[in-house]
PDB file of N, CA and C in Angstrom:
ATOM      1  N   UNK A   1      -4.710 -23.018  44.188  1.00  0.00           N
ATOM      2  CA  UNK A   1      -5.668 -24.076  44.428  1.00  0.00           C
ATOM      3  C   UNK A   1      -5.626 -24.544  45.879  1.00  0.00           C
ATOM      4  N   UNK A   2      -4.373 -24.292  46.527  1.00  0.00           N
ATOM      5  CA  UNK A   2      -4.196 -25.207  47.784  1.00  0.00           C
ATOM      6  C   UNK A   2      -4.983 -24.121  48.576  1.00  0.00           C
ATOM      7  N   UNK A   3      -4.354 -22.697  48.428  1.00  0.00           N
ATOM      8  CA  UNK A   3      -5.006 -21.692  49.116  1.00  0.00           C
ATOM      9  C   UNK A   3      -6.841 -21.616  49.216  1.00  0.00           C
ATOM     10  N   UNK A   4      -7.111 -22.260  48.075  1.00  0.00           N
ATOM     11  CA  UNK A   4      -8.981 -22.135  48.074  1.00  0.00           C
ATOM     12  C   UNK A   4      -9.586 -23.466  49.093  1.00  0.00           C
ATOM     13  N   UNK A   5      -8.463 -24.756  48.556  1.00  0.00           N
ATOM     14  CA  UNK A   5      -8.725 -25.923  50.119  1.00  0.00           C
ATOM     15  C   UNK A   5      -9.215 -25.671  51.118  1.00  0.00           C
ATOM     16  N   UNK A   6      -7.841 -24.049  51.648  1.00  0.00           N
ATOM     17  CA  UNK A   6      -7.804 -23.931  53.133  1.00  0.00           C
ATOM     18  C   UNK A   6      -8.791 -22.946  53.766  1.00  0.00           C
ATOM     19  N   UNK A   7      -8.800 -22.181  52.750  1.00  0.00           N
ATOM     20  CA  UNK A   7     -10.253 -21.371  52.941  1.00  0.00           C
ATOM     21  C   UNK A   7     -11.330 -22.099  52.978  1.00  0.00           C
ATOM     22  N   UNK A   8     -11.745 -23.246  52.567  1.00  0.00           N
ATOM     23  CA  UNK A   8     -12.804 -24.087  52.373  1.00  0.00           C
ATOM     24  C   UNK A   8     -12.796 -24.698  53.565  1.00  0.00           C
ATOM     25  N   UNK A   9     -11.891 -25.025  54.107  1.00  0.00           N
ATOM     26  CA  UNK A   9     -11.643 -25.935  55.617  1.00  0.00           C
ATOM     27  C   UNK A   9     -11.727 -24.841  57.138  1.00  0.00           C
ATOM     28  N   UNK A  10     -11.212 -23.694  56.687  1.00  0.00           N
ATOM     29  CA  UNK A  10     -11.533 -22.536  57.431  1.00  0.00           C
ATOM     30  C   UNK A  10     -13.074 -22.085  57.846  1.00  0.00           C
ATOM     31  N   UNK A  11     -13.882 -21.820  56.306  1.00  0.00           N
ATOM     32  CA  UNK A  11     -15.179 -21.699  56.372  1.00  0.00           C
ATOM     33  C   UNK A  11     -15.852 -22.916  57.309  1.00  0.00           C
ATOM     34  N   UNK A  12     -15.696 -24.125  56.948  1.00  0.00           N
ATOM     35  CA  UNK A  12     -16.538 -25.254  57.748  1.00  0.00           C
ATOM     36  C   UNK A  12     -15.910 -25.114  59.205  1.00  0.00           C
ATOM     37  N   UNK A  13     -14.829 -24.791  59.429  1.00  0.00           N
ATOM     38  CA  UNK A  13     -14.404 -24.691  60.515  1.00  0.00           C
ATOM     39  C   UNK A  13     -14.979 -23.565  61.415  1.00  0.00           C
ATOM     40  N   UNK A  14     -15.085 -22.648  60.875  1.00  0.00           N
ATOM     41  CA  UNK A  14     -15.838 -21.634  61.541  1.00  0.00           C
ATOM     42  C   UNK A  14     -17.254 -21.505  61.749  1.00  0.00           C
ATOM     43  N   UNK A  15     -18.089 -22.637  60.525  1.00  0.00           N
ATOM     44  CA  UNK A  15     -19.704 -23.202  60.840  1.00  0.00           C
ATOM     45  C   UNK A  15     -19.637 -24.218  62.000  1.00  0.00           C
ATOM     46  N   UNK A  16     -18.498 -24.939  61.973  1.00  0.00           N
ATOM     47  CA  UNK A  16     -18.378 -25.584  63.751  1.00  0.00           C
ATOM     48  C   UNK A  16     -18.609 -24.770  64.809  1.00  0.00           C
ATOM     49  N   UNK A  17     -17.790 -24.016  64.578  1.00  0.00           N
ATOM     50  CA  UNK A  17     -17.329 -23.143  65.919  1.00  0.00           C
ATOM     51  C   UNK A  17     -18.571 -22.511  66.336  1.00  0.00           C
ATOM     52  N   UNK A  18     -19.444 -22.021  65.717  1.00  0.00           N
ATOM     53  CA  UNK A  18     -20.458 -21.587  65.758  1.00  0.00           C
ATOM     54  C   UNK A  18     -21.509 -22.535  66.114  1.00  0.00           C
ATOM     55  N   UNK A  19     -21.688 -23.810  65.285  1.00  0.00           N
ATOM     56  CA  UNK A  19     -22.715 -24.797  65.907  1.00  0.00           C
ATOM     57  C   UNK A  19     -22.441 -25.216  67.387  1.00  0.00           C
ATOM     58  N   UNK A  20     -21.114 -25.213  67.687  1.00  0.00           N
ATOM     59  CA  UNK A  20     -20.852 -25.743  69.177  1.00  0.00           C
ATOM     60  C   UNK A  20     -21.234 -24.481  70.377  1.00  0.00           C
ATOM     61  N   UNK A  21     -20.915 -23.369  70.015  1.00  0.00           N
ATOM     62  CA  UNK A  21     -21.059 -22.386  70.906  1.00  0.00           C
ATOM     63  C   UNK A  21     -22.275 -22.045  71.173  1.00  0.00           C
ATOM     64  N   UNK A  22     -22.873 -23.051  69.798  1.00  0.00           N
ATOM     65  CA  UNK A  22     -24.907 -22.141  70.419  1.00  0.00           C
ATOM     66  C   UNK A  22     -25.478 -23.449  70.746  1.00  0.00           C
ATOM     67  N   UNK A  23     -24.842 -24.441  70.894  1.00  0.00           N
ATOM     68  CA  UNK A  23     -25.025 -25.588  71.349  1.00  0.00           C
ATOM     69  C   UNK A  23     -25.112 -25.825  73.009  1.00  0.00           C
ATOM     70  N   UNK A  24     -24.194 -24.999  73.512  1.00  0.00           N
ATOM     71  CA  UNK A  24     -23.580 -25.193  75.023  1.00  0.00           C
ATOM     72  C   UNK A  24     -24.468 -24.477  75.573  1.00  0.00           C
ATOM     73  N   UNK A  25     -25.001 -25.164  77.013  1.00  0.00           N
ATOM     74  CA  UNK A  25     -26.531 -24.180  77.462  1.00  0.00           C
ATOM     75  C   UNK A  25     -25.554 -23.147  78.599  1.00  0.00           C
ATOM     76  N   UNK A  26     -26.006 -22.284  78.143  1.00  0.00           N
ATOM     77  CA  UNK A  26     -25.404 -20.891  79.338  1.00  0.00           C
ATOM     78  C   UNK A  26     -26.693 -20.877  80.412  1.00  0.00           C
ATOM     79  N   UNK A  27     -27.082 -20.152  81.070  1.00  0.00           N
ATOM     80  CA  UNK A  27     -27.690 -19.619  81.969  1.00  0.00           C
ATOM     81  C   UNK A  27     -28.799 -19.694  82.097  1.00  0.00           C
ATOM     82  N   UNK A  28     -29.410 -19.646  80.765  1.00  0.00           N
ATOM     83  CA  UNK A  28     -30.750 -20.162  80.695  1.00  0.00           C
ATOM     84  C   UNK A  28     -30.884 -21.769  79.681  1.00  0.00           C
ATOM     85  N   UNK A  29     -29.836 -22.247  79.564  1.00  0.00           N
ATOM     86  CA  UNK A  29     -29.794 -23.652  78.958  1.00  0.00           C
ATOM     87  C   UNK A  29     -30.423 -23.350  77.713  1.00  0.00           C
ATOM     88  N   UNK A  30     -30.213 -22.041  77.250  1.00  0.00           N
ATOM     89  CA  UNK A  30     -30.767 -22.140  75.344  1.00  0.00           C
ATOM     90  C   UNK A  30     -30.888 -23.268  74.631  1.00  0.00           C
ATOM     91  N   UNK A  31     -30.250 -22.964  73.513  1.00  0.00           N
ATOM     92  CA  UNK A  31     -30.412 -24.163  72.395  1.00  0.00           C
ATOM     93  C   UNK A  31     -29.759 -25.845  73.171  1.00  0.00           C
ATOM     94  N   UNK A  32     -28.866 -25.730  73.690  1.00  0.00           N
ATOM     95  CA  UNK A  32     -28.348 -27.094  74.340  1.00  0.00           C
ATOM     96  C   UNK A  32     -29.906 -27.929  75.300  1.00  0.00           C
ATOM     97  N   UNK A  33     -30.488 -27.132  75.584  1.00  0.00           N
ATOM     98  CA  UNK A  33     -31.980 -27.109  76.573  1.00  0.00           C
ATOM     99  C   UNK A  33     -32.199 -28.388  75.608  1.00  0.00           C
ATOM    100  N   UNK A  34     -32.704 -27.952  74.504  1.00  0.00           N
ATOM    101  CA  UNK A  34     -33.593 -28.706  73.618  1.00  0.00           C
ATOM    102  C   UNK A  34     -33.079 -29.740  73.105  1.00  0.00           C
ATOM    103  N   UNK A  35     -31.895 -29.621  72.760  1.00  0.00           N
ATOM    104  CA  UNK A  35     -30.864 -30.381  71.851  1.00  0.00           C
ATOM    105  C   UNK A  35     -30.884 -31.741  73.373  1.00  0.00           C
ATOM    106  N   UNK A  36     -30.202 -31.788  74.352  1.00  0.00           N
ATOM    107  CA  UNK A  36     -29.942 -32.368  75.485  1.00  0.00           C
ATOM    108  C   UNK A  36     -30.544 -32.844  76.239  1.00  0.00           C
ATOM    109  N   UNK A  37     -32.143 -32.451  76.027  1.00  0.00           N
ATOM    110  CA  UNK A  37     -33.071 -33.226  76.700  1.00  0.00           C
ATOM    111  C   UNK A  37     -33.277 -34.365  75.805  1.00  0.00           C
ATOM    112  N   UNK A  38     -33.540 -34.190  74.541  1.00  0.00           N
ATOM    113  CA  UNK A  38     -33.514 -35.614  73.911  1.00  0.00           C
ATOM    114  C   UNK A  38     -32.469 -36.602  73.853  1.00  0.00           C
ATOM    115  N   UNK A  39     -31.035 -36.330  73.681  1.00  0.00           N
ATOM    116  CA  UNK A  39     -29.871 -36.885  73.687  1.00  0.00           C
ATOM    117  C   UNK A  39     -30.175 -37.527  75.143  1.00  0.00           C
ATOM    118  N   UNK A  40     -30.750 -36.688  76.059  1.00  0.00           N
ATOM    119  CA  UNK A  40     -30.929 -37.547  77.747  1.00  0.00           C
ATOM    120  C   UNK A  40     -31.319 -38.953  77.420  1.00  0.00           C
ATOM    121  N   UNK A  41     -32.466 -38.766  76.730  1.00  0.00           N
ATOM    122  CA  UNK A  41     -33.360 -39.623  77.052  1.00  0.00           C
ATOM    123  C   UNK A  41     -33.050 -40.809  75.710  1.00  0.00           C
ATOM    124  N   UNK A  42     -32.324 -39.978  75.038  1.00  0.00           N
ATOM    125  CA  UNK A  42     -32.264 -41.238  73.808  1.00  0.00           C
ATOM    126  C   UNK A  42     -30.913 -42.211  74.537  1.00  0.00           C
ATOM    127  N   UNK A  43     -29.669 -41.296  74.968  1.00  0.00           N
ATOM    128  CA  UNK A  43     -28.502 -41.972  75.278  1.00  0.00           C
ATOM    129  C   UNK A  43     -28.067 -42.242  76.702  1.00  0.00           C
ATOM    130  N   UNK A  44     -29.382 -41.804  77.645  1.00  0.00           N
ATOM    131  CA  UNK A  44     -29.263 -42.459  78.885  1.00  0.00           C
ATOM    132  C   UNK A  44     -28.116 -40.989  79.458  1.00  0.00           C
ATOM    133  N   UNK A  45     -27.427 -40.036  78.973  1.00  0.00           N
ATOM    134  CA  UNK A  45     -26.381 -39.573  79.878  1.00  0.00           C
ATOM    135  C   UNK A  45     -26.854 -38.434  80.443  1.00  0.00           C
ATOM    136  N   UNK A  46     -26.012 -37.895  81.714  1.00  0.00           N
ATOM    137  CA  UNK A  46     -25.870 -36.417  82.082  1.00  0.00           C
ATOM    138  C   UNK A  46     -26.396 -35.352  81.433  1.00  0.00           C
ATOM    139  N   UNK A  47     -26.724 -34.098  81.266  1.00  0.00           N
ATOM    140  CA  UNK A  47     -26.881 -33.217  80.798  1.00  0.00           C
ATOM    141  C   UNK A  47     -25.455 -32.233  80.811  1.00  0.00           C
ATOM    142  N   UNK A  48     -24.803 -32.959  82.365  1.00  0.00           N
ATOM    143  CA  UNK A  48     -23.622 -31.700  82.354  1.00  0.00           C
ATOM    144  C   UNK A  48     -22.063 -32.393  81.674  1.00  0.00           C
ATOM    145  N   UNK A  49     -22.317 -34.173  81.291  1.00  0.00           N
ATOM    146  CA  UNK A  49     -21.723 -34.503  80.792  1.00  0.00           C
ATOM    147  C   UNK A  49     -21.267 -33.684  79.356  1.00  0.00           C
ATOM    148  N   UNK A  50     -22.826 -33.903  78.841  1.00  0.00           N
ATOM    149  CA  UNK A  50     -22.561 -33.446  77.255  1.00  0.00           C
ATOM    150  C   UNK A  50     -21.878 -32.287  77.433  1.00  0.00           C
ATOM    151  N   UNK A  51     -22.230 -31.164  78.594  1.00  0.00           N
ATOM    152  CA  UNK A  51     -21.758 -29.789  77.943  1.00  0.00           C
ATOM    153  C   UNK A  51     -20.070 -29.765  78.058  1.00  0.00           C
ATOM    154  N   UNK A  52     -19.530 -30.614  78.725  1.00  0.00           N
ATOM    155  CA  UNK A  52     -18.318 -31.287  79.161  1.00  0.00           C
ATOM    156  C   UNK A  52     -17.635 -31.254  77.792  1.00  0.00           C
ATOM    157  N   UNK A  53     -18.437 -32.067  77.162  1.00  0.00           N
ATOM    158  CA  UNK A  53     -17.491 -33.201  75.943  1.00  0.00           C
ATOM    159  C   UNK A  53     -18.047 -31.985  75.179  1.00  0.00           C
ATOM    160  N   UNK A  54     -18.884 -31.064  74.939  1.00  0.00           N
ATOM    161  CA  UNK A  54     -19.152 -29.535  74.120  1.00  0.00           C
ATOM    162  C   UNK A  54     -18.228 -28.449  74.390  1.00  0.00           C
ATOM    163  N   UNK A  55     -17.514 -28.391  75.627  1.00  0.00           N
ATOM    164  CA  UNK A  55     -16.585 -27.444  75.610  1.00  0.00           C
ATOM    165  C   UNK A  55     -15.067 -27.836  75.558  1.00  0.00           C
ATOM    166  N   UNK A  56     -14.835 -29.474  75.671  1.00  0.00           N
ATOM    167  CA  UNK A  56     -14.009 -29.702  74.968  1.00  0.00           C
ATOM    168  C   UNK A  56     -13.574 -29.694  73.283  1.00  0.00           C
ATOM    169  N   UNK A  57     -14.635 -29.779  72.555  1.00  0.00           N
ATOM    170  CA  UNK A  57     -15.051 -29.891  71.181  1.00  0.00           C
ATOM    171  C   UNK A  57     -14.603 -28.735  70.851  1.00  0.00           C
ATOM    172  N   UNK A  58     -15.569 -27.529  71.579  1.00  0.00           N
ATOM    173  CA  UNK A  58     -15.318 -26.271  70.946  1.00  0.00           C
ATOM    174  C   UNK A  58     -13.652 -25.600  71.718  1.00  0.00           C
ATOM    175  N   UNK A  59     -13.156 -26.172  72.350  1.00  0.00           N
ATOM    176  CA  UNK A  59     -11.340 -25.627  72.696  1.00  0.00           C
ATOM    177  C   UNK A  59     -10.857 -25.953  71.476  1.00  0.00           C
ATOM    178  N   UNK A  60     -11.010 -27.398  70.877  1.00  0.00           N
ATOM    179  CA  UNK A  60     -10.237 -28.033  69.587  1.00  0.00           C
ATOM    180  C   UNK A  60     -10.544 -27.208  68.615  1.00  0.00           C
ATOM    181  N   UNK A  61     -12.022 -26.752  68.715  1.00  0.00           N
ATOM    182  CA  UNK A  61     -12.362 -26.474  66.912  1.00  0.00           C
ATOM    183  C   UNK A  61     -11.468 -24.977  67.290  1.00  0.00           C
ATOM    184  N   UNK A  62     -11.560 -24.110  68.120  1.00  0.00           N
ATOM    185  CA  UNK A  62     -11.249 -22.668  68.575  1.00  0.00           C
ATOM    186  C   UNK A  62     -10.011 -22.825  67.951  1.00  0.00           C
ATOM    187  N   UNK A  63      -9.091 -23.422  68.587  1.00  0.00           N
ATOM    188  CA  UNK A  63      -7.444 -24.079  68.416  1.00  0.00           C
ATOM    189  C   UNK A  63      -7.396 -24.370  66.205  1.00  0.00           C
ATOM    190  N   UNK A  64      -8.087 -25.082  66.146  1.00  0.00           N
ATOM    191  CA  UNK A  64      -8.489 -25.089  64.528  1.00  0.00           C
ATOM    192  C   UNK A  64      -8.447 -23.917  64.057  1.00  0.00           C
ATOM    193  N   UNK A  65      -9.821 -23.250  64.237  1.00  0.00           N
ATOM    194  CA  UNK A  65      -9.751 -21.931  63.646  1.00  0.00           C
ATOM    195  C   UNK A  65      -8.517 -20.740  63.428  1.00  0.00           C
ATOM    196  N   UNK A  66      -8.298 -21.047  65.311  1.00  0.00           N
ATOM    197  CA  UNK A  66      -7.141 -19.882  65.531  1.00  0.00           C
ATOM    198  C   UNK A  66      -5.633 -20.489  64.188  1.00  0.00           C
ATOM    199  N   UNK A  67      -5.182 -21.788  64.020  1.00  0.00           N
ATOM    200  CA  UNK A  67      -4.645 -21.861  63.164  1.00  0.00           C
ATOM    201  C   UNK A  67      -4.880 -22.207  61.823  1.00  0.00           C
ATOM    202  N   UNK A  68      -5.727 -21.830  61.580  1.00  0.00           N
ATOM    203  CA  UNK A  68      -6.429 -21.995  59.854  1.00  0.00           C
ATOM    204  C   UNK A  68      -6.194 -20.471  59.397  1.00  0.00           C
ATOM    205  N   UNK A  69      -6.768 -19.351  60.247  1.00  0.00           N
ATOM    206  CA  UNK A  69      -6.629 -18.087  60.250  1.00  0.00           C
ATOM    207  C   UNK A  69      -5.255 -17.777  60.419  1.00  0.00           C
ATOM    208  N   UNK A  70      -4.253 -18.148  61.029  1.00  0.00           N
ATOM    209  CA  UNK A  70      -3.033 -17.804  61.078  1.00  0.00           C
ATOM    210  C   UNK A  70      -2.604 -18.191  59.645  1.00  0.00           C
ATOM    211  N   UNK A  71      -2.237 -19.127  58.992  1.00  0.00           N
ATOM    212  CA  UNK A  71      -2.103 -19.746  57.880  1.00  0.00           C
ATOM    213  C   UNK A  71      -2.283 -18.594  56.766  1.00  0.00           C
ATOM    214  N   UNK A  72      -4.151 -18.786  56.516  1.00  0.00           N
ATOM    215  CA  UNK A  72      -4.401 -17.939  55.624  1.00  0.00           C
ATOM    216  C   UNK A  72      -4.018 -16.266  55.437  1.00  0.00           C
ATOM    217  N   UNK A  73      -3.220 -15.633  57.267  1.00  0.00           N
ATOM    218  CA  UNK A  73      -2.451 -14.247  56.870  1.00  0.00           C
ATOM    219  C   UNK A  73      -1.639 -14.481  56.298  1.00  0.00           C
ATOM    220  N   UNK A  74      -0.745 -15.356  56.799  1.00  0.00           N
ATOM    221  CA  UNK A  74       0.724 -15.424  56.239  1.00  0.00           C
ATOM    222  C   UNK A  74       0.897 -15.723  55.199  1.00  0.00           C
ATOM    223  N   UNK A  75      -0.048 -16.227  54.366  1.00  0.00           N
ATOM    224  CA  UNK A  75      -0.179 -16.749  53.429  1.00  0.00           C
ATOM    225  C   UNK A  75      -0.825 -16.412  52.134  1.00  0.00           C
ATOM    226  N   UNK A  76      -0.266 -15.203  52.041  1.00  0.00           N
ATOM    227  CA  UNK A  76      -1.173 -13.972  51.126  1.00  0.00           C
ATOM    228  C   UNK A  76      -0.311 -13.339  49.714  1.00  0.00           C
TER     229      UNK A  76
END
């Protein structure tokens, strides 16, 4: 039962990891483009702020994942 928890916390963890990474505007400011122009204008901030506090987010969730996945080998 504990083992299906952590898989469950793994999975959402890895739908993070994924929402943050297509979140962060690369080169051509993709999805963050759209997402960040409104957050501009609704919360007054930076654009390069947010991607700031977005690639801090996604180090933590990465760090998450990387030990959720460690867990669930050893743990077989």
């Amino acid at each position: 039962m504990l083992k299906g928890l952590v898989t469950a916390i793994h999975v959402l963890i890895a739908l993070s990891l994924i929402a943050t990474v297509l979140l962060q505007s690369g080169k051509s400011a993709g999805l963050s483009g759209a997402i960040a122009g409104g957050a501009e204008t609704l919360f007054g901030g930076k654009k390069k702020g947010l991607d700031e506090k977005l690639g801090r987010l996604t180090a933590f969730i990465a760090i998450a994942f990387a030990i959720t996945s460690m867990v669930l080998v050893v743990w077989k």
